[in-house]
N, C-alpha and C. Protein backbone atom coordinates (compact mmCIF):
# COMPACT_ATOMS: atom_id res chain seq x y z
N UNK A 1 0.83 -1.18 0.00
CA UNK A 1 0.00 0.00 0.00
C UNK A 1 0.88 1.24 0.00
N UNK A 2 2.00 1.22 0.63
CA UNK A 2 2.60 2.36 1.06
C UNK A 2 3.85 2.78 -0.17
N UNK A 3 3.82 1.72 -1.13
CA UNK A 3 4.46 1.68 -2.38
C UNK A 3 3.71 1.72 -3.13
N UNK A 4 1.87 1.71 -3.50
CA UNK A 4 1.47 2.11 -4.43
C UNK A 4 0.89 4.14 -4.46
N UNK A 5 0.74 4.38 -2.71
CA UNK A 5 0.89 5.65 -2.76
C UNK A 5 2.23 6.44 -3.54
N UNK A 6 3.23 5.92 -3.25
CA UNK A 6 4.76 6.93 -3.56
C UNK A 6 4.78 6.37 -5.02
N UNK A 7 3.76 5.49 -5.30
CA UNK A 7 4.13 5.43 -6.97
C UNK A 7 3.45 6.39 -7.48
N UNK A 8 2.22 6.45 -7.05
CA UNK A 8 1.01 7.62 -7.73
C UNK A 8 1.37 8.73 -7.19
N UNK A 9 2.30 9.35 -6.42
CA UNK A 9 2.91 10.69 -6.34
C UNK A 9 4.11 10.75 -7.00
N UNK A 10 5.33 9.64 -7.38
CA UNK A 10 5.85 9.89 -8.48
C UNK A 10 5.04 10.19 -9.83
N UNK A 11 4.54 9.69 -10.14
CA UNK A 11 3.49 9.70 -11.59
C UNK A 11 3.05 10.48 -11.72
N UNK A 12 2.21 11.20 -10.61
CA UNK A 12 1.44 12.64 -10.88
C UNK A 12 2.73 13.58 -10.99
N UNK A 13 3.67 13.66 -10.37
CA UNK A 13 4.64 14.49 -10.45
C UNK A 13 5.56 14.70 -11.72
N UNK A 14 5.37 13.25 -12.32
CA UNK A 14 6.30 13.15 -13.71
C UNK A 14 4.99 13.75 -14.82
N UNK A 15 4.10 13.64 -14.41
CA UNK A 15 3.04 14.42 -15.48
C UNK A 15 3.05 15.12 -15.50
N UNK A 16 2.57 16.13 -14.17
CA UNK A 16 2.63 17.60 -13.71
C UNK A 16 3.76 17.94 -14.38
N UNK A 17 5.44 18.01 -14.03
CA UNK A 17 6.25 18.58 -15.11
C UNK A 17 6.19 18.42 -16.57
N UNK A 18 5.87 17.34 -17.26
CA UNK A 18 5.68 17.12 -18.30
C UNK A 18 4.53 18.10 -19.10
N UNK A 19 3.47 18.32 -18.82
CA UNK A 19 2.49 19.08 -18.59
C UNK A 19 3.33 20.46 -18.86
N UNK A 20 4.01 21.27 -17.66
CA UNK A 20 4.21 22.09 -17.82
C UNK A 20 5.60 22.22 -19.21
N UNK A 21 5.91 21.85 -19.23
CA UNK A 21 6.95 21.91 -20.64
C UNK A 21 6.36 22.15 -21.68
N UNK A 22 5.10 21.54 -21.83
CA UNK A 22 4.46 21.76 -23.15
C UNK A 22 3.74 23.03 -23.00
N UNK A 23 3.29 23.54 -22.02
CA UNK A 23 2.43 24.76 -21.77
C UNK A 23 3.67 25.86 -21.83
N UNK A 24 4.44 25.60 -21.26
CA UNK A 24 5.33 27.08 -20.40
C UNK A 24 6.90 26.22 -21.91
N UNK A 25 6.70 27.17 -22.98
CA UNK A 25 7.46 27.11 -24.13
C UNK A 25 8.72 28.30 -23.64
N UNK A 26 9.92 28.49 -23.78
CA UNK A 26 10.61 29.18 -23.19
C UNK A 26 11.65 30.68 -24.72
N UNK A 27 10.75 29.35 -25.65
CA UNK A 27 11.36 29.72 -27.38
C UNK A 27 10.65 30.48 -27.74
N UNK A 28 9.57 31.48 -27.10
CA UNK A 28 8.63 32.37 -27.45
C UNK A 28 9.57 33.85 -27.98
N UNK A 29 9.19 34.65 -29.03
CA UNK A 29 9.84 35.41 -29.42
C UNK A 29 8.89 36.64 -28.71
N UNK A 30 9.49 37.23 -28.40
CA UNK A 30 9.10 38.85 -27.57
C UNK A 30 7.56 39.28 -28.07
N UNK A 31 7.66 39.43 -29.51
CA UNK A 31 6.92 40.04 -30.09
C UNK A 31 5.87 39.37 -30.64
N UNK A 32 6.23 37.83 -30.47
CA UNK A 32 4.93 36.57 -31.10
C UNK A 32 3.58 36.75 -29.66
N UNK A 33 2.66 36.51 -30.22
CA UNK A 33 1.57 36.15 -30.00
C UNK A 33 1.09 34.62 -29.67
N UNK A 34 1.40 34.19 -28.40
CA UNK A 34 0.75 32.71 -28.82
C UNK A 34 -0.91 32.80 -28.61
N UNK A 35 -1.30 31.36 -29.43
CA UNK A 35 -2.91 31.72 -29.46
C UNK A 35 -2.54 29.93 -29.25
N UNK A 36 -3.46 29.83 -28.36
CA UNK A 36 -3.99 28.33 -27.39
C UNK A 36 -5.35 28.48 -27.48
N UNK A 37 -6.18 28.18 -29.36
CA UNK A 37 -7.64 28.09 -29.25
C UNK A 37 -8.44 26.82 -28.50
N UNK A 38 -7.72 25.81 -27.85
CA UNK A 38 -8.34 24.85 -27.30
C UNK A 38 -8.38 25.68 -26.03
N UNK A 39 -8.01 26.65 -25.23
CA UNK A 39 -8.14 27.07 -23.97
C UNK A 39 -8.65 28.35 -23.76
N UNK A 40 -8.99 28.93 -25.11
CA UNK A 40 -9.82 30.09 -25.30
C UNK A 40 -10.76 30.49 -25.47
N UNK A 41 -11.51 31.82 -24.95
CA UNK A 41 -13.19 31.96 -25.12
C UNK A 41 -13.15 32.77 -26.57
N UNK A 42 -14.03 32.83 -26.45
CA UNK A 42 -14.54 33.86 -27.59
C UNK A 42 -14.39 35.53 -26.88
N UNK A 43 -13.06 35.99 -27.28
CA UNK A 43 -13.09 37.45 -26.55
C UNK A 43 -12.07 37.92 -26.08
N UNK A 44 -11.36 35.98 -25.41
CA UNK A 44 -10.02 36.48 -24.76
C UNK A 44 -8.99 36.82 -25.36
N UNK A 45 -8.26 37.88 -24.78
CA UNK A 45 -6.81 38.20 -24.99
C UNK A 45 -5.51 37.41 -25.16
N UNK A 46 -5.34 37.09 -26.31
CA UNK A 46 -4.21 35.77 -26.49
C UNK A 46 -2.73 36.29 -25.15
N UNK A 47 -2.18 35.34 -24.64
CA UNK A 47 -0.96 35.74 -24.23
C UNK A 47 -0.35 36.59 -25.27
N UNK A 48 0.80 37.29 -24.34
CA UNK A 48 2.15 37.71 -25.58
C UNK A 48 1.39 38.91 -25.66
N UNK A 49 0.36 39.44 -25.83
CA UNK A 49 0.49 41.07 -26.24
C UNK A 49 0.99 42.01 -24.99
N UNK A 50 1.24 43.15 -26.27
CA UNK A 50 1.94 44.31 -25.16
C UNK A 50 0.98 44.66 -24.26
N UNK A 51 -0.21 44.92 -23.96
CA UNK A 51 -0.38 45.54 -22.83
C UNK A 51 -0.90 44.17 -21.71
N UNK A 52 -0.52 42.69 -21.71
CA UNK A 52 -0.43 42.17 -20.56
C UNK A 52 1.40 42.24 -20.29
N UNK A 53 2.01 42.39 -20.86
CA UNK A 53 3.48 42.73 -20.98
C UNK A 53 3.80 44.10 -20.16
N UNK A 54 3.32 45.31 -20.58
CA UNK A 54 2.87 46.45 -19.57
C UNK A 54 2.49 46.13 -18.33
N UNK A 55 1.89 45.72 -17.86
CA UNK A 55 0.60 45.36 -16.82
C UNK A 55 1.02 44.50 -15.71
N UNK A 56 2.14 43.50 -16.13
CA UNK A 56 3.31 43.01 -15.73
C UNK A 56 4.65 43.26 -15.10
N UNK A 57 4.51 43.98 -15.97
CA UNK A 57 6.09 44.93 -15.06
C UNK A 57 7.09 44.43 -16.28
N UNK A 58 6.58 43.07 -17.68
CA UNK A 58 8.04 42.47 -18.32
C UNK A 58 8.38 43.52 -19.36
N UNK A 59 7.34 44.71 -19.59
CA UNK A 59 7.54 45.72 -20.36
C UNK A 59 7.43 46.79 -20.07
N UNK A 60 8.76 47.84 -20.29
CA UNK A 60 8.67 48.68 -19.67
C UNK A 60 7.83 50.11 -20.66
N UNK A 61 7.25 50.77 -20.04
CA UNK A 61 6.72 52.06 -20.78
C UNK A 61 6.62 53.12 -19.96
N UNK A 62 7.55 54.22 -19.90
CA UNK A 62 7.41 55.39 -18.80
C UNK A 62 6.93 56.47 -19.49
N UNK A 63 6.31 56.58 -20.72
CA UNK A 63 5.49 57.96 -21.18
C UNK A 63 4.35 57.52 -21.82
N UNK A 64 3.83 58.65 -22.12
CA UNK A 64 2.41 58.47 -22.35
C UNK A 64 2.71 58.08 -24.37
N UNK A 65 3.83 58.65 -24.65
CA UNK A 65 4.14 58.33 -26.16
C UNK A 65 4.46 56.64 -26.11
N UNK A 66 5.43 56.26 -25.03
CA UNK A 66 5.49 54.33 -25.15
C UNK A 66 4.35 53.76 -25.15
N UNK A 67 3.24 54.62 -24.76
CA UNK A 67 2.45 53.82 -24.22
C UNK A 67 1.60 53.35 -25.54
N UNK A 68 1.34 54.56 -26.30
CA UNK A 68 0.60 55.08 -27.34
C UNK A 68 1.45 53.90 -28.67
N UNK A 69 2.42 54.13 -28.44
CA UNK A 69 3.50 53.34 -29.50
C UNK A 69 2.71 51.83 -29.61
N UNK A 70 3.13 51.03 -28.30
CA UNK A 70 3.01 49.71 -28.02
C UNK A 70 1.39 49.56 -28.33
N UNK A 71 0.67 50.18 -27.63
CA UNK A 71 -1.00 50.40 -27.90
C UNK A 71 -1.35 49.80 -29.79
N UNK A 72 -0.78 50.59 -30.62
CA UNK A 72 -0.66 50.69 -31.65
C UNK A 72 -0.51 49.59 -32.53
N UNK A 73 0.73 48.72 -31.80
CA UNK A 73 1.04 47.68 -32.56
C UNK A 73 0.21 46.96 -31.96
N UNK A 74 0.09 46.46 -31.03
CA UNK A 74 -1.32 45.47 -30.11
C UNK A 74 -2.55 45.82 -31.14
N UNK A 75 -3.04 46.90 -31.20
CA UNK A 75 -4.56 47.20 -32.24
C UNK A 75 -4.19 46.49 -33.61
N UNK A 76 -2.96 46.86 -33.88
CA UNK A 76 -2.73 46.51 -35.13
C UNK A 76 -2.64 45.19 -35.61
N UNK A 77 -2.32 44.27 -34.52
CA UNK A 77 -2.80 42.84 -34.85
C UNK A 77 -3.70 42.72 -34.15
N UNK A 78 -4.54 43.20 -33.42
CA UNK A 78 -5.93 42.27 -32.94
C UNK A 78 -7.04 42.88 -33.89
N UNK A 79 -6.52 44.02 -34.77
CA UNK A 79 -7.69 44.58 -35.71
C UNK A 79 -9.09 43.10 -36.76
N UNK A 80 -9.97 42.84 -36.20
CA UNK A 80 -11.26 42.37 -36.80
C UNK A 80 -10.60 41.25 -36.47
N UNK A 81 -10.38 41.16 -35.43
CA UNK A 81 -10.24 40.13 -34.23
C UNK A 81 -11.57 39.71 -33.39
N UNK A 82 -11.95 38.54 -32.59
CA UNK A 82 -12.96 38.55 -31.78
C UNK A 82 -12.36 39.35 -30.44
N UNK A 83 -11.25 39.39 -29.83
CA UNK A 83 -10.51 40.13 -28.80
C UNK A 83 -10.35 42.00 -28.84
N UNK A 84 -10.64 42.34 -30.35
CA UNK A 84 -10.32 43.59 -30.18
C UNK A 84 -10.72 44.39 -29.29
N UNK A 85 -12.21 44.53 -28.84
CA UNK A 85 -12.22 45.25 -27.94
C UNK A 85 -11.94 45.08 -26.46
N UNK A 86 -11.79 44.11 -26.07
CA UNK A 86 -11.20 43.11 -24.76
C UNK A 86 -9.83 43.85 -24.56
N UNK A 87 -8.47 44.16 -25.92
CA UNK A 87 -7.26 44.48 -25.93
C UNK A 87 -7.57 45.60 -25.78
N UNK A 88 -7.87 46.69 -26.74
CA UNK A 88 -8.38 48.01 -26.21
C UNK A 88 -8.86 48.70 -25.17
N UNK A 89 -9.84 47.75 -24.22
CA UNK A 89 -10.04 48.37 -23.17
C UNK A 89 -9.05 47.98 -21.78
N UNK A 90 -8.13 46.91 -21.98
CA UNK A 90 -7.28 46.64 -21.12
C UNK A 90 -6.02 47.56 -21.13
N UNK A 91 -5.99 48.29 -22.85
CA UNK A 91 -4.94 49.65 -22.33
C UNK A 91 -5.46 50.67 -22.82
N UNK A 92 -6.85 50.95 -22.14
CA UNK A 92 -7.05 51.75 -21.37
C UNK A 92 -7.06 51.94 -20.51
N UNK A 93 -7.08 51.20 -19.37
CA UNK A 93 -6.66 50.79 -17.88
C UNK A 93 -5.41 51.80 -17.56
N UNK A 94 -4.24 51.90 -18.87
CA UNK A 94 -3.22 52.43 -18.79
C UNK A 94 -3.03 53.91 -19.32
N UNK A 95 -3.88 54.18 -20.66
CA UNK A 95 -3.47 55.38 -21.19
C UNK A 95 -4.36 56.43 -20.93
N UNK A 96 -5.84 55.87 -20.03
CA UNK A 96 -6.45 57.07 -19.81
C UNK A 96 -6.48 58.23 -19.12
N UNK A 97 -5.47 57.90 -17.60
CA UNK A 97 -5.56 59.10 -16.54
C UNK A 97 -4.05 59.94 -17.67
N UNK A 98 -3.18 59.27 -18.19
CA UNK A 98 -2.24 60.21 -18.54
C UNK A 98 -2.63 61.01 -19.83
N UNK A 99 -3.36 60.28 -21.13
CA UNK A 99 -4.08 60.58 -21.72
C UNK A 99 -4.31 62.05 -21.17
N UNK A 100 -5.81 62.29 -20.57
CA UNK A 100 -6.45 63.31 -19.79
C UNK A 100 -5.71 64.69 -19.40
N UNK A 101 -4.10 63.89 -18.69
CA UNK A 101 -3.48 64.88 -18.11
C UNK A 101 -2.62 65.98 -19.00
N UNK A 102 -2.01 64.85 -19.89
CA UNK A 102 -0.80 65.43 -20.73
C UNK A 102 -0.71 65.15 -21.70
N UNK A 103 -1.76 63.96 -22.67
CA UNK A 103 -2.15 64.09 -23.82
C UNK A 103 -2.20 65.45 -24.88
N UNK A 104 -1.80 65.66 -25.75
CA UNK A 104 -1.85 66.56 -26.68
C UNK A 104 -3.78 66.14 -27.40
N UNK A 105 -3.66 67.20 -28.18
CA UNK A 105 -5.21 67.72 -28.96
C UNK A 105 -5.29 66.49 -29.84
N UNK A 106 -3.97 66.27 -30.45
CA UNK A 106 -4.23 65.02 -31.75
C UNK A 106 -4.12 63.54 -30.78
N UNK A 107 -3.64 63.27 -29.66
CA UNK A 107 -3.38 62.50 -29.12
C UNK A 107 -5.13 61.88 -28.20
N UNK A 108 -5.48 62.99 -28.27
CA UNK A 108 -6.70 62.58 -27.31
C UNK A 108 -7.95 62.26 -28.73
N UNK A 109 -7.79 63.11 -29.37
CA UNK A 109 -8.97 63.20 -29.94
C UNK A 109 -8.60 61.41 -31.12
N UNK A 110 -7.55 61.25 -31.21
CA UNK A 110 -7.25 59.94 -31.91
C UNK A 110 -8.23 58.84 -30.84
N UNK A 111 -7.58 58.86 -29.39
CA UNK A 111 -8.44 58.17 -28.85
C UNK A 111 -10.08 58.07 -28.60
N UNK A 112 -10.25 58.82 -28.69
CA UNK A 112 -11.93 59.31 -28.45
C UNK A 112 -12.39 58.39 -29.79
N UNK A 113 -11.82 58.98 -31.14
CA UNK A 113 -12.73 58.14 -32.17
C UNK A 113 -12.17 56.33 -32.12
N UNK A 114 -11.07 55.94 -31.63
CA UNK A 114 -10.75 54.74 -31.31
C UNK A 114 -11.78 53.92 -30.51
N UNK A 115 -11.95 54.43 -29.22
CA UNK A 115 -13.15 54.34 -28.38
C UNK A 115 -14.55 54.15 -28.61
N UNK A 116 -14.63 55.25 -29.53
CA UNK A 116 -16.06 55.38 -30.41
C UNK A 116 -16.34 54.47 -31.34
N UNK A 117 -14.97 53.93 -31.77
CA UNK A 117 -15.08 52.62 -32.93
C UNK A 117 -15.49 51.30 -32.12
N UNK A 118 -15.03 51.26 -31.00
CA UNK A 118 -14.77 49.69 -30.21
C UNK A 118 -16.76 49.56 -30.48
N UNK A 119 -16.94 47.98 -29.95
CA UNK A 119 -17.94 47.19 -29.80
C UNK A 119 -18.54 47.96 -28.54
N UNK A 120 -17.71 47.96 -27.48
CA UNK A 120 -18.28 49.19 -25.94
C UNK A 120 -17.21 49.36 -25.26
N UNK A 121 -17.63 49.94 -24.21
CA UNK A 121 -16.48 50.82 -23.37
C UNK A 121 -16.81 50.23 -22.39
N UNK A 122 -17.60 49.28 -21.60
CA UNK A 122 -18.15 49.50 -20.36
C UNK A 122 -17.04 49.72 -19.54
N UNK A 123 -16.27 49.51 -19.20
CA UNK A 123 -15.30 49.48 -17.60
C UNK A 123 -15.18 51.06 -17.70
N UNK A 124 -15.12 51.76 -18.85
CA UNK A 124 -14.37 53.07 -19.14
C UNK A 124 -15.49 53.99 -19.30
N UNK A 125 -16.34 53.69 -19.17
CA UNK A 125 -17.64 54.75 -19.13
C UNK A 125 -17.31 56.46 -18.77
N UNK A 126 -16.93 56.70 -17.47
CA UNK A 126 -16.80 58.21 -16.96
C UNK A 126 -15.67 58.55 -17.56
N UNK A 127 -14.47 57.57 -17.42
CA UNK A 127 -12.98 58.22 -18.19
C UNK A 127 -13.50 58.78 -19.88
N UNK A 128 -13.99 58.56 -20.55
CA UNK A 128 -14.56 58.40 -21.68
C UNK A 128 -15.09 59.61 -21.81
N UNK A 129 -16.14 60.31 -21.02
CA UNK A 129 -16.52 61.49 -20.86
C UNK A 129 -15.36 62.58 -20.10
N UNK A 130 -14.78 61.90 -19.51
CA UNK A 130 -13.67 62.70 -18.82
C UNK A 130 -12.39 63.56 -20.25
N UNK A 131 -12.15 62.42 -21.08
CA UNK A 131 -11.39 62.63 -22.17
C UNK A 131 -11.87 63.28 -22.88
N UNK A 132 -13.29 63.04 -23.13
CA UNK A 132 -13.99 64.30 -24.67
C UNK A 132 -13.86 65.69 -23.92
N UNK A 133 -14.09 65.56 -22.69
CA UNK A 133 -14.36 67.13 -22.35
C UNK A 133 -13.12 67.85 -21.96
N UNK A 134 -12.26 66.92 -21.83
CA UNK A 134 -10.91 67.35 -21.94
C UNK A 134 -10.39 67.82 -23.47
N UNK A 135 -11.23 66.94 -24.23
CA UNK A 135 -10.41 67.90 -25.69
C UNK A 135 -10.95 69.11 -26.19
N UNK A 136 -10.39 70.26 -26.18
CA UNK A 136 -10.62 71.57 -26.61
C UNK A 136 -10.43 71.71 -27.92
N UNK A 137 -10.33 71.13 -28.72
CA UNK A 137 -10.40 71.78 -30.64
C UNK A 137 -11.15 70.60 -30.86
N UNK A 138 -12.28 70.02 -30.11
CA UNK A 138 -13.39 69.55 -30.40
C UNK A 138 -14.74 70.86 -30.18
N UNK A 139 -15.53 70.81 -31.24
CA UNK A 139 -16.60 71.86 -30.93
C UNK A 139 -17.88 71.37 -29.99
N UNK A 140 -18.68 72.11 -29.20
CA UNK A 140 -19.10 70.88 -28.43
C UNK A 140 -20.83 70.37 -29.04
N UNK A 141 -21.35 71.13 -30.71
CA UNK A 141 -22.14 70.69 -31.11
C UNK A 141 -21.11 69.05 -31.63
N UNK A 142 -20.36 68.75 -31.87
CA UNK A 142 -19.31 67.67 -32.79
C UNK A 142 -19.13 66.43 -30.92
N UNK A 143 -18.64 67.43 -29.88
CA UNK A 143 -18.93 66.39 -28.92
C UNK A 143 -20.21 65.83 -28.34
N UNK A 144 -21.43 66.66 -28.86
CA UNK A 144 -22.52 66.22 -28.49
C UNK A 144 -22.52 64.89 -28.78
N UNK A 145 -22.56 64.84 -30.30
CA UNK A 145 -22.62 64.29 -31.65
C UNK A 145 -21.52 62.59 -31.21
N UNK A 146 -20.56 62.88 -30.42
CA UNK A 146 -19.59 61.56 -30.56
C UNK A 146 -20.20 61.02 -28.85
N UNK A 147 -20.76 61.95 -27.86
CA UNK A 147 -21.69 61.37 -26.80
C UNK A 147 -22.45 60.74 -27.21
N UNK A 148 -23.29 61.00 -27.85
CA UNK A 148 -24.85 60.38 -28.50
C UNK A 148 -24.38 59.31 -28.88
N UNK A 149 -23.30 59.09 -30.11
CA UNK A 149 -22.96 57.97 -30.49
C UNK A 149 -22.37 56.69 -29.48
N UNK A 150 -21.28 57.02 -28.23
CA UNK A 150 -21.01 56.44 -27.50
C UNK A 150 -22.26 56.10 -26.82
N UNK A 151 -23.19 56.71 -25.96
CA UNK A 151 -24.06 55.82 -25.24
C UNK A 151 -24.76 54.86 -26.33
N UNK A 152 -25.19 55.23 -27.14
CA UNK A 152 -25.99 53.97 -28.29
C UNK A 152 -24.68 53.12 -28.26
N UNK A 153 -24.30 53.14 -28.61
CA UNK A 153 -22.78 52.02 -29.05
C UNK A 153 -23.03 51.05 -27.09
N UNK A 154 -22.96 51.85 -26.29
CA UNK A 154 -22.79 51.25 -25.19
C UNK A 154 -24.03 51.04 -24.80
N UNK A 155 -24.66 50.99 -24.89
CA UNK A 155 -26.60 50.95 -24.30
C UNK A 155 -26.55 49.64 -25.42
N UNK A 156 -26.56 49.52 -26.52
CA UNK A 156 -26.73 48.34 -27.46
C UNK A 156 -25.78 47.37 -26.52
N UNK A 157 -24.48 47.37 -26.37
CA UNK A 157 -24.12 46.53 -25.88
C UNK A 157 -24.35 45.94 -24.36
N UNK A 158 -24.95 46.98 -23.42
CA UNK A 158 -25.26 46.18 -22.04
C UNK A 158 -26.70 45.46 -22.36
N UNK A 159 -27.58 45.74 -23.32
CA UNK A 159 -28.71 45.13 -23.72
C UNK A 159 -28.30 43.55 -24.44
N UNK A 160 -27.27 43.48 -25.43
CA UNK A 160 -26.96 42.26 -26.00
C UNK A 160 -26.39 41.44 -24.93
N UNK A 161 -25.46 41.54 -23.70
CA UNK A 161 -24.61 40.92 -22.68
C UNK A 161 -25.46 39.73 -21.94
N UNK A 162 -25.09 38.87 -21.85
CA UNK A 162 -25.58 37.87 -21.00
C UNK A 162 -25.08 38.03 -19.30
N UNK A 163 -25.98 38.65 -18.78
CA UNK A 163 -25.68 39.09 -17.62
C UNK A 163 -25.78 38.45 -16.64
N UNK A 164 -24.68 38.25 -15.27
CA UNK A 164 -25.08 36.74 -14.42
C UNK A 164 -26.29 37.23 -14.02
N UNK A 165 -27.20 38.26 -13.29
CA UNK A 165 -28.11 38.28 -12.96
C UNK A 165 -28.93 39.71 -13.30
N UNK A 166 -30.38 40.11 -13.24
CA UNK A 166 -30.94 41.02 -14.11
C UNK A 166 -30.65 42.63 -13.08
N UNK A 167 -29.67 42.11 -12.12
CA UNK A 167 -29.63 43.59 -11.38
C UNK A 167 -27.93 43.88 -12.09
N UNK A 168 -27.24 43.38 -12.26
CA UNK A 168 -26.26 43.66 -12.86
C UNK A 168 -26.58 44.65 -14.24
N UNK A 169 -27.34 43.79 -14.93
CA UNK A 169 -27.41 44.85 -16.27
C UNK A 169 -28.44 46.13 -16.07
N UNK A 170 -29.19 46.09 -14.66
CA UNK A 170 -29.77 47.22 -14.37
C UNK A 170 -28.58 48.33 -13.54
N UNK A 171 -27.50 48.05 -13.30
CA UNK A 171 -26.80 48.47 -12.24
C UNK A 171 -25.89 48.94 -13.75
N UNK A 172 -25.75 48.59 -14.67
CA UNK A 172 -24.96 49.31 -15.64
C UNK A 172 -25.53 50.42 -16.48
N UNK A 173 -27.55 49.60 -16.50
CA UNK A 173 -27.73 50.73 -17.27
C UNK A 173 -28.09 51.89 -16.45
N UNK A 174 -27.95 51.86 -15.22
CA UNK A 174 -27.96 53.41 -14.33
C UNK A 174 -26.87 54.04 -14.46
N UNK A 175 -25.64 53.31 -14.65
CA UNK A 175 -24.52 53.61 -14.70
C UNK A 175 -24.38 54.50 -15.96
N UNK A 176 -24.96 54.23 -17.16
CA UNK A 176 -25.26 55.08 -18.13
C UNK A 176 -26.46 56.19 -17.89
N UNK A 177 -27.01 56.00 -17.53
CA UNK A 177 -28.25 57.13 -17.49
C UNK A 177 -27.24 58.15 -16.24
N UNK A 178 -26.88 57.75 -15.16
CA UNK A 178 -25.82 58.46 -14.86
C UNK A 178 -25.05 59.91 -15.12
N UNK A 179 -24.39 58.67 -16.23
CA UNK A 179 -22.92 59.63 -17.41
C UNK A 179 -23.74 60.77 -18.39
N UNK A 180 -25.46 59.62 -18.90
CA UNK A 180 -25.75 61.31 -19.18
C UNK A 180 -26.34 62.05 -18.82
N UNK A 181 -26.87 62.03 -17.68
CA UNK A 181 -27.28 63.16 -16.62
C UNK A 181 -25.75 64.24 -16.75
N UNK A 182 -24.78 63.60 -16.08
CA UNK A 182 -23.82 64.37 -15.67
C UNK A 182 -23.48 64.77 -17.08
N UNK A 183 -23.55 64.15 -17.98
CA UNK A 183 -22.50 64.82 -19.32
C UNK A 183 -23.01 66.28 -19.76
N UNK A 184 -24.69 66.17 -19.03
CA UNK A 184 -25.59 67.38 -19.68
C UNK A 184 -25.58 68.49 -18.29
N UNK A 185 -25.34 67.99 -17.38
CA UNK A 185 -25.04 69.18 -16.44
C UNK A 185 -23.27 69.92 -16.46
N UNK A 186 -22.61 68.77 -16.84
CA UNK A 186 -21.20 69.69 -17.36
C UNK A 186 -21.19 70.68 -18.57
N UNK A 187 -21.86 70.36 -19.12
CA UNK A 187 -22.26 70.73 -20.48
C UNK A 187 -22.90 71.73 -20.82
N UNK A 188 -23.65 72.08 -19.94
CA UNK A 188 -25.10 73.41 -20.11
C UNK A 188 -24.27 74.42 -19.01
N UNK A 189 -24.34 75.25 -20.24
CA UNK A 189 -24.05 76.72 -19.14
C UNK A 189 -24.92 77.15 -18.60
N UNK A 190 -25.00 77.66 -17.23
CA UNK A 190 -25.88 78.14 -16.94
C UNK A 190 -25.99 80.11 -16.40
């Protein structure tokens, strides 16, 4: 008995490493993408891109231009991807408070229509309004105009979502009725 236990913990142990050799590849090139569709949803973020590389600490980016750089090439291969907007809104996580702060006019307003393109924004809802009203050589009949479009873009999508339960997708769509309450009290001079 006490030799068929230490056999079945050798065995699991010679699997377990074995196992990991085939998962954890060490020949990965910096810039490759692995894609593992047997272990993937419909949405997820393949390993290997730059902004889980960012997010990590294995890539470094100390300006808001690295950030914008790396951003770039990540869009540029997940473009009409099922992940694109999954990658997009994960660096935003990163480029929006600096974005806001020290973003230039062409720098912000690139993002805004980027944003405006995605499938939705949800995590990024207020930053989103935070950024349009931050850009000044936007006119604000033209920001009305890219608001309007963002909540439809995002109202379509908390309506399509399979939500774990029906207070969740009520708890988002307040979350929008919210943003435009407030977008129209920032907005109206009084």
């Amino acid at each position: 008995m006490k030799y068929k236990t230490l056999y079945l913990i050798f065995a699991a142990t010679l699997i377990s490493c074995s196992d990991d050799k085939v998962n954890n590849s060490t020949d990965i090139d910096a810039n490759q993408i692995t894609f593992r569709p047997e272990n993937t949803e419909k949405g997820s973020v393949p390993e290997g891109v730059f902004v889980q590389k960012v997010l990590s600490g294995q890539q470094k980016a100390e300006t808001l231009t690295d950030l914008i750089k790396l951003y770039k090439q990540d869009a540029g291969l997940s473009k009409d991807s099922d992940y694109d907007t999954n990658l997009k809104n994960m660096w935003m996580i990163l480029i929006n408070e600096p974005l806001i702060k020290e973003g230039t006019e062409e720098q912000k307003k690139f993002f805004i229509y980027e944003q405006l393109a995605m499938e939705h924004n949800l995590p990024h809802l207020d930053k989103f309004v935070n950024l349009l009203s931050s850009a000044k050589s936007i006119e604000r009949n033209e920001k009305d105009r890219i608001f309007e479009g963002f909540v439809t873009t995002n109202k379509t999508a908390i309506n399509s979502i399979g939500w774990k339960s029906p207070e969740e997708k009520a708890e988002k769509n307040q979350e929008l009725l919210l943003l435009r309450r407030n977008y129209g009290l920032l907005n109206n001079s009084f």
